[in-house]
N, C-alpha and C. Protein backbone atom coordinates (compact mmCIF):
# COMPACT_ATOMS: atom_id res chain seq x y z
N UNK A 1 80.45 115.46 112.26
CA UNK A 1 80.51 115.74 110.84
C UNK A 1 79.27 115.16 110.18
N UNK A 2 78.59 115.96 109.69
CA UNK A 2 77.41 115.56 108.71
C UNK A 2 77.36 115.24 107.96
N UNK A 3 77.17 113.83 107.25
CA UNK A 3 77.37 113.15 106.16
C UNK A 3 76.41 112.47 105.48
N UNK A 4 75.01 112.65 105.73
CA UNK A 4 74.03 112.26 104.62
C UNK A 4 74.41 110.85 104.62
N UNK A 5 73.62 110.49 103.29
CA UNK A 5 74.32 109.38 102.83
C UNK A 5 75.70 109.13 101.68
N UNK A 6 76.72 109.91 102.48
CA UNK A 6 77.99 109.75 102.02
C UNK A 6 79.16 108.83 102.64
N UNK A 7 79.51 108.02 101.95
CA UNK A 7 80.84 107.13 102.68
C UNK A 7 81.80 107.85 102.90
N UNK A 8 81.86 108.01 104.32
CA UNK A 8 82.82 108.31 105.34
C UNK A 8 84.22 107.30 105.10
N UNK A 9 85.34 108.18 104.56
CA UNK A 9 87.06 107.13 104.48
C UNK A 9 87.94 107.63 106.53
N UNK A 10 88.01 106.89 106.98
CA UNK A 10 89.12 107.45 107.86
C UNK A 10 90.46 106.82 107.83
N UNK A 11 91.40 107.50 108.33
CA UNK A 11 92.90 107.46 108.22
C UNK A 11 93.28 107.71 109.35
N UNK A 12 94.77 107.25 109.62
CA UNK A 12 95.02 107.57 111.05
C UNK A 12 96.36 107.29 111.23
N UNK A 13 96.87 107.90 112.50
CA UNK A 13 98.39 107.59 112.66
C UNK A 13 98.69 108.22 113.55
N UNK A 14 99.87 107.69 114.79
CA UNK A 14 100.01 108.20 116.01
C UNK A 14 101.41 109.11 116.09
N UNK A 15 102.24 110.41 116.38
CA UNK A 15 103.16 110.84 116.10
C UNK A 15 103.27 110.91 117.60
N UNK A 16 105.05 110.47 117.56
CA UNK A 16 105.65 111.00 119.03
C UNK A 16 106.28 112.33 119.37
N UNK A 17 104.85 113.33 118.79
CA UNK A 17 105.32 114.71 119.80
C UNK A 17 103.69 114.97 120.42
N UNK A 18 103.91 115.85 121.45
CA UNK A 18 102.99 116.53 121.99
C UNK A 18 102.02 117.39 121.07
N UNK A 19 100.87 117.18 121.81
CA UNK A 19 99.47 118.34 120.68
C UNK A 19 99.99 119.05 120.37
N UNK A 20 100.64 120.10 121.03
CA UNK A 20 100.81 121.48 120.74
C UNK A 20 101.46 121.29 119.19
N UNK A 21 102.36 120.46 119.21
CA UNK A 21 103.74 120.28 117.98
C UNK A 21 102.88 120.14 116.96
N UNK A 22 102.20 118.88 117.52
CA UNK A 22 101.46 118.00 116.61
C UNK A 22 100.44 118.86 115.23
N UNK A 23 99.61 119.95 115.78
CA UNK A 23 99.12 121.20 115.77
C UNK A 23 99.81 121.86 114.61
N UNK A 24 100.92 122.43 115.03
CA UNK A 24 101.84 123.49 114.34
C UNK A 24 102.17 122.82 113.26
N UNK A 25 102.69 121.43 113.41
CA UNK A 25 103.32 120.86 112.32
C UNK A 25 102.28 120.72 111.14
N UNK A 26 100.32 120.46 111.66
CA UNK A 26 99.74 120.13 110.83
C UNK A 26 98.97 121.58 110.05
N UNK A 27 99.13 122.75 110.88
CA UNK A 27 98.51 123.77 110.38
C UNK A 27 99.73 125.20 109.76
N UNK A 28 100.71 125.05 110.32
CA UNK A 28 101.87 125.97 110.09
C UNK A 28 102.14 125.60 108.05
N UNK A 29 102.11 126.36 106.95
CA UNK A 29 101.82 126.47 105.91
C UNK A 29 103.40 126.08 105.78
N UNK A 30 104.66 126.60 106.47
CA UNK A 30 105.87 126.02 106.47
C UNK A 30 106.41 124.65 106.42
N UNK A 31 105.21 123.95 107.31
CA UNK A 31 105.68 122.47 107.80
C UNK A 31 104.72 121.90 106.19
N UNK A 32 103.93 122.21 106.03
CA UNK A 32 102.54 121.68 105.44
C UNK A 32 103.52 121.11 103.73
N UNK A 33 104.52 122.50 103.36
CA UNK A 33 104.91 121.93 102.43
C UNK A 33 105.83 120.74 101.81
N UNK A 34 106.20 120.43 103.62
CA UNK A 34 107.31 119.26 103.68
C UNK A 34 106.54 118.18 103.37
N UNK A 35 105.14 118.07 104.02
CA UNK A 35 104.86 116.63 103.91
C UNK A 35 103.39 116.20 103.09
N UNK A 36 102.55 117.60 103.08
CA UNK A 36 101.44 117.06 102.11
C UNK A 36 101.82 117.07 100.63
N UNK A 37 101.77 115.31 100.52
CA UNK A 37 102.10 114.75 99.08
C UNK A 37 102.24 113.49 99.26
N UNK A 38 101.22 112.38 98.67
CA UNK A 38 100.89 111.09 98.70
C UNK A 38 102.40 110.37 98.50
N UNK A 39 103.53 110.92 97.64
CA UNK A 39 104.51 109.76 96.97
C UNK A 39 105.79 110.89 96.72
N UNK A 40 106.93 110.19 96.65
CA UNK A 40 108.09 110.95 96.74
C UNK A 40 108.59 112.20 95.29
N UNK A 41 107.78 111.58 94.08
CA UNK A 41 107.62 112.36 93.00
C UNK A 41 106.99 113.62 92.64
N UNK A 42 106.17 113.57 93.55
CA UNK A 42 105.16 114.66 93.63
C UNK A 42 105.47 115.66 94.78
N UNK A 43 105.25 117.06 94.97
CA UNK A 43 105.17 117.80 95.92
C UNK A 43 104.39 118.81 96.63
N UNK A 44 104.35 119.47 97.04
CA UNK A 44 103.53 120.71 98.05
C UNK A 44 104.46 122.24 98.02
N UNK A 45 104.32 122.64 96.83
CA UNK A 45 105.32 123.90 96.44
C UNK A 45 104.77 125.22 97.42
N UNK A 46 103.72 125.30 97.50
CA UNK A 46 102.99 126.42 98.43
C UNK A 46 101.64 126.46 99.05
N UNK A 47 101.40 126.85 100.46
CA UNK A 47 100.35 126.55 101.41
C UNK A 47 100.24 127.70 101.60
N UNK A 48 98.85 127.96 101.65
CA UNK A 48 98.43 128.95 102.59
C UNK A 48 97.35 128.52 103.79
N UNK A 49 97.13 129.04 104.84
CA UNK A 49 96.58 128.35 105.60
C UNK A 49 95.92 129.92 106.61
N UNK A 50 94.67 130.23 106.46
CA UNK A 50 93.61 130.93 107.73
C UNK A 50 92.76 130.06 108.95
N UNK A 51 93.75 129.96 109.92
CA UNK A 51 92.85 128.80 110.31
C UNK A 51 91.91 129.45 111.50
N UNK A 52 91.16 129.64 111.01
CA UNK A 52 89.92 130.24 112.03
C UNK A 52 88.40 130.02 111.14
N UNK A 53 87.33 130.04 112.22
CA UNK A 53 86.10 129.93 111.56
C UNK A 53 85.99 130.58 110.10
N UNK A 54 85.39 130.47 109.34
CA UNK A 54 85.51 130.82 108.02
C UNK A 54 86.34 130.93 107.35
N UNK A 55 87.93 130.79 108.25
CA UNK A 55 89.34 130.91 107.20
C UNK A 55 89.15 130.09 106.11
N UNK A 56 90.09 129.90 104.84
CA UNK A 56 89.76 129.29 103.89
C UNK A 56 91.69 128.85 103.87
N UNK A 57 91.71 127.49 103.19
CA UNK A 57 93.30 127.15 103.20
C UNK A 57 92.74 126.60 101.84
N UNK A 58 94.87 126.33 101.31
CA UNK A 58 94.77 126.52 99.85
C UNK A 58 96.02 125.69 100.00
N UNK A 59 96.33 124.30 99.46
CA UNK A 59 97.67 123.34 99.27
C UNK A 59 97.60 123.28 97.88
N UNK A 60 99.19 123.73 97.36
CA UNK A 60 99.16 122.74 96.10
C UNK A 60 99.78 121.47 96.01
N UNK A 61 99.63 120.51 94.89
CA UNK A 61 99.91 119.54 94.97
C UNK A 61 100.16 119.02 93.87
N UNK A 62 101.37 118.89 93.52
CA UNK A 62 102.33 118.61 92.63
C UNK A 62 103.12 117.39 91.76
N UNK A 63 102.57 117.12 90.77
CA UNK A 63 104.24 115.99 90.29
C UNK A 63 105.58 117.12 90.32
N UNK A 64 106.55 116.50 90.45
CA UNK A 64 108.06 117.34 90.39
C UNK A 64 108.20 117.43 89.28
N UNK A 65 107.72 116.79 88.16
CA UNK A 65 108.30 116.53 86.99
C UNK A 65 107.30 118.04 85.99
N UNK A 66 106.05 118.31 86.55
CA UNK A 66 105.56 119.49 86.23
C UNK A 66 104.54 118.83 85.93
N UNK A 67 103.99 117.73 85.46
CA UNK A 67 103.23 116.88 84.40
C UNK A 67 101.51 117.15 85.06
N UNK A 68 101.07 117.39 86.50
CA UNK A 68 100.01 117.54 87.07
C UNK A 68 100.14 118.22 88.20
N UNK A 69 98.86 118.56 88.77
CA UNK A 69 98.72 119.47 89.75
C UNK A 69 97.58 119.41 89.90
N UNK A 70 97.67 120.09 91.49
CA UNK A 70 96.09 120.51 91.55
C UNK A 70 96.18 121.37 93.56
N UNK A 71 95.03 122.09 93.29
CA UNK A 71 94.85 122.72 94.48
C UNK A 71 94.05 121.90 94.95
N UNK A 72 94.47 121.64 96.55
CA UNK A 72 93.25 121.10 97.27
C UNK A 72 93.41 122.12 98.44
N UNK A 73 91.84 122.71 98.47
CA UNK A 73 91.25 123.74 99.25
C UNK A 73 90.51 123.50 99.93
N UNK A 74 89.42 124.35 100.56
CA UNK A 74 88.46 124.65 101.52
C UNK A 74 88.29 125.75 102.72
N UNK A 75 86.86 125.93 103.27
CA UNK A 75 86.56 126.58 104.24
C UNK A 75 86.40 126.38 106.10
N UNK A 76 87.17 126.77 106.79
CA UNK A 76 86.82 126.05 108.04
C UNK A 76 85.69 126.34 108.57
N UNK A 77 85.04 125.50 109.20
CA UNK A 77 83.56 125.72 109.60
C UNK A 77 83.35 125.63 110.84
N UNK A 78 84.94 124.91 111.83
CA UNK A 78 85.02 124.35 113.07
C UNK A 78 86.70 124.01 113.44
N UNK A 79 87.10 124.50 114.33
CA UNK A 79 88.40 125.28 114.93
C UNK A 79 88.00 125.38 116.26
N UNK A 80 88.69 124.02 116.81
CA UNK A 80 88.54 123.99 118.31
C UNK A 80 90.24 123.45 118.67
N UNK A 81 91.19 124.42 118.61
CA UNK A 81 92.73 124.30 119.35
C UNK A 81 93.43 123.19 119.83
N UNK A 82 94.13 122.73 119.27
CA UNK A 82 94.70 121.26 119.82
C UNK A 82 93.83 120.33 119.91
N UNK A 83 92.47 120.20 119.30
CA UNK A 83 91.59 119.37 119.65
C UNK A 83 90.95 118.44 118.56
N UNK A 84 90.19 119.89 117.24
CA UNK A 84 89.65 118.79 116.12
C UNK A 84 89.85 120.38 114.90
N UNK A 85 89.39 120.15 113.78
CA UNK A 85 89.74 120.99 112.76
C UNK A 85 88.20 120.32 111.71
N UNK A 86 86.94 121.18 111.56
CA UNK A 86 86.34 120.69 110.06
C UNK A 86 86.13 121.63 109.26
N UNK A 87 86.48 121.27 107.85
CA UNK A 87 86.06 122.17 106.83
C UNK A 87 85.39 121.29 106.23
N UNK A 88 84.84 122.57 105.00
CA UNK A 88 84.18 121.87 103.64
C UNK A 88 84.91 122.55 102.98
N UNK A 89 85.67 121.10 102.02
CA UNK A 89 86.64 121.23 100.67
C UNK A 89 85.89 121.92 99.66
N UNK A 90 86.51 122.44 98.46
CA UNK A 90 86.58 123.43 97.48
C UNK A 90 84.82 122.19 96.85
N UNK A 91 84.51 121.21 96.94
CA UNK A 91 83.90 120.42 95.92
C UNK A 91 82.58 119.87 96.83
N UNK A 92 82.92 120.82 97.77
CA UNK A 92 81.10 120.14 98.85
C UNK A 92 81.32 119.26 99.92
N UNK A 93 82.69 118.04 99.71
CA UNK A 93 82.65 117.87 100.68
C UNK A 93 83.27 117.79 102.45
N UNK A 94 82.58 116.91 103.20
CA UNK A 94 83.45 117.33 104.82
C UNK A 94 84.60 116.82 105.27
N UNK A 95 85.09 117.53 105.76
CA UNK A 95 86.32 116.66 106.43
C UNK A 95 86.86 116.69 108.08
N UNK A 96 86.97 116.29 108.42
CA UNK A 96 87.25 116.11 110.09
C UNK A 96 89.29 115.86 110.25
N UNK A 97 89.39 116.59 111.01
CA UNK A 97 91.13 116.08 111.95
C UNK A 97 90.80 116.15 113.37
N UNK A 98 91.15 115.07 114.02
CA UNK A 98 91.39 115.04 115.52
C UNK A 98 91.97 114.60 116.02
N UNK A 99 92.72 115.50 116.91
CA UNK A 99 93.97 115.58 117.91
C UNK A 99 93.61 115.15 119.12
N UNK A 100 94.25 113.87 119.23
CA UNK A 100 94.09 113.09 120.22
C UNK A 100 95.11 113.13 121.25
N UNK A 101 95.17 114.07 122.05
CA UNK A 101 96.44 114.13 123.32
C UNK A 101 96.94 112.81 123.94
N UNK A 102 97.75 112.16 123.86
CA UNK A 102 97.86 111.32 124.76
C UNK A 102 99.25 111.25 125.85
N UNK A 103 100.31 112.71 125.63
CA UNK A 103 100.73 113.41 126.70
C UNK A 103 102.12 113.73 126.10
N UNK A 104 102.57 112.54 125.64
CA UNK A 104 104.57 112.65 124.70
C UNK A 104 103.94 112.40 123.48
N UNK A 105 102.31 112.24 123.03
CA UNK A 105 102.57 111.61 122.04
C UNK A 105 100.97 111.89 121.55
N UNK A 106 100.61 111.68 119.98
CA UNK A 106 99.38 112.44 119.70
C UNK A 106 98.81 111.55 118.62
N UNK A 107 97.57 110.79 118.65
CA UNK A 107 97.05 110.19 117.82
C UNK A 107 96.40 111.27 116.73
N UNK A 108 96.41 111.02 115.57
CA UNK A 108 95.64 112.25 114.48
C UNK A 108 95.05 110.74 114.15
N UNK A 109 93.38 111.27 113.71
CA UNK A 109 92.45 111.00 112.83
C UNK A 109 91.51 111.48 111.98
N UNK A 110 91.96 111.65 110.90
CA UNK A 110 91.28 112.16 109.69
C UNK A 110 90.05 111.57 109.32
N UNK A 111 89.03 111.85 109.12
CA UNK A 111 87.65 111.48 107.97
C UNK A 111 87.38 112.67 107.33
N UNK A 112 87.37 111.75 106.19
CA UNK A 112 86.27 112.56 104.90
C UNK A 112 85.78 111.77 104.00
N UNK A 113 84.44 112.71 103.59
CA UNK A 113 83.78 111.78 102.77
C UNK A 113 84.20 111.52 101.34
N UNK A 114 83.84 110.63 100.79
CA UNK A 114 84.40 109.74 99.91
C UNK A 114 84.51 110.88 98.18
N UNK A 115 85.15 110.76 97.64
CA UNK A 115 84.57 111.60 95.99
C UNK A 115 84.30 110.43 95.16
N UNK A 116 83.29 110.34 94.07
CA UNK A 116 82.92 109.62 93.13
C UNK A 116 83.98 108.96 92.13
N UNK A 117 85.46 110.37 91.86
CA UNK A 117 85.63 109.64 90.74
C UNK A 117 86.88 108.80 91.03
N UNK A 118 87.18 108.22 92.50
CA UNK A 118 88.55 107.36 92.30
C UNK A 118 87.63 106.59 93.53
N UNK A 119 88.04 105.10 93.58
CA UNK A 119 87.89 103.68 94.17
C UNK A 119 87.71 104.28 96.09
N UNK A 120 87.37 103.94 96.35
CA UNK A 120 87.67 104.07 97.82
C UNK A 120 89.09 103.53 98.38
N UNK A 121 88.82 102.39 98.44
CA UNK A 121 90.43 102.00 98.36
C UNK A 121 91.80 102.61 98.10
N UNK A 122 90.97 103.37 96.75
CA UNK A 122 92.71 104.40 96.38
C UNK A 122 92.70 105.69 96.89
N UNK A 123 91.15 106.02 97.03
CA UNK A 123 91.41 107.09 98.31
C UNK A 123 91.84 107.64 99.53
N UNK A 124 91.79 106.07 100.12
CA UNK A 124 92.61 105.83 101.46
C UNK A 124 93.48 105.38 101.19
N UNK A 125 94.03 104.63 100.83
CA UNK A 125 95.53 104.52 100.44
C UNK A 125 96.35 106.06 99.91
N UNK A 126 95.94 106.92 99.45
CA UNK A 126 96.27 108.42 98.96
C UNK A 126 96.22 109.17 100.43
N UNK A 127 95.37 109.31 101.09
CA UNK A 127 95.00 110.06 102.11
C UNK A 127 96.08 109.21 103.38
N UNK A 128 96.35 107.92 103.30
CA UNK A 128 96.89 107.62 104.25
C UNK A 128 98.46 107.70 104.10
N UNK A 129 98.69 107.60 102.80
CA UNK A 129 99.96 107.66 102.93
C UNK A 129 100.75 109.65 102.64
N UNK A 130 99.75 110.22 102.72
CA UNK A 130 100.08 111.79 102.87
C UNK A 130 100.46 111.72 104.22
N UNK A 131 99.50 111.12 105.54
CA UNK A 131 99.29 111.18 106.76
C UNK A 131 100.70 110.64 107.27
N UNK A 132 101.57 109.46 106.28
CA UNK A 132 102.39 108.93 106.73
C UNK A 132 103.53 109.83 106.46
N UNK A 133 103.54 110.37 105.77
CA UNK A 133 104.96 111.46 105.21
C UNK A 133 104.35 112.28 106.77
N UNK A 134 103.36 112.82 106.83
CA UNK A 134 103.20 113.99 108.12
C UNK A 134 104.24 113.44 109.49
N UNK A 135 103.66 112.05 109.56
CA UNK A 135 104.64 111.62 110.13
C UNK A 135 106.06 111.29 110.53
């Protein structure tokens, strides 16, 4: 992943199913709405997901209460099967997932680069605890 001089955040977390699952659960637009959403108030009402070179995916992301929202999008640029996933988000920048086989059981690690207008800190804390609901 090409990152200039941009701060790189990574996240991470190990799930006890196999790649294949691991995979479906993170790209299937069905599963996607169960769990992408930082906090229990907020939700993921509808996904769409093309996952192939140039596909483009589309999450929304929700308070329940109606009060905010927002799409978080992008283009895939790199789609290698049970293995790694990079796009570039709707705003320029990269992001990396990699599927780490380790046979009953599958390490995921996320990077992306940092955005200007929230702390780093609260970025990964946001990004990690989405990763933890995936879980």
């Amino acid at each position: 992943m090409e990152t200039g001089n941009k701060t790189v955040i990574t996240v991470e977390t190990e799930v006890n199913i196999p790649v294949e699952k691991a995979w479906d659960v993170w790209t299937d637009p069905e599963h996607i709405t169960h769990w992408n959403f930082a906090s229990d108030d907020w939700c993921a009402p509808h996904a769409k997901n093309d996952l192939r070179l140039d596909g483009k995916f589309s999450y929304r992301m929700e308070a329940k209460d109606g009060s905010m929202g927002f799409d978080f999008s992008g283009k895939y640029v790199e789609v290698i099967k049970f293995k790694s996933i990079v796009c570039t988000l709707d705003d320029g920048r990269q992001m990396r997932v990699s599927f780490n086989d380790a046979g009953s059981s599958t390490k995921i690690i996320e990077q992306f680069e940092a955005e200007s207008e929230n702390s780093i800190e609260l970025q990964k804390t946001g990004w990690q605890a989405i990763l933890n609901n995936y879980k």
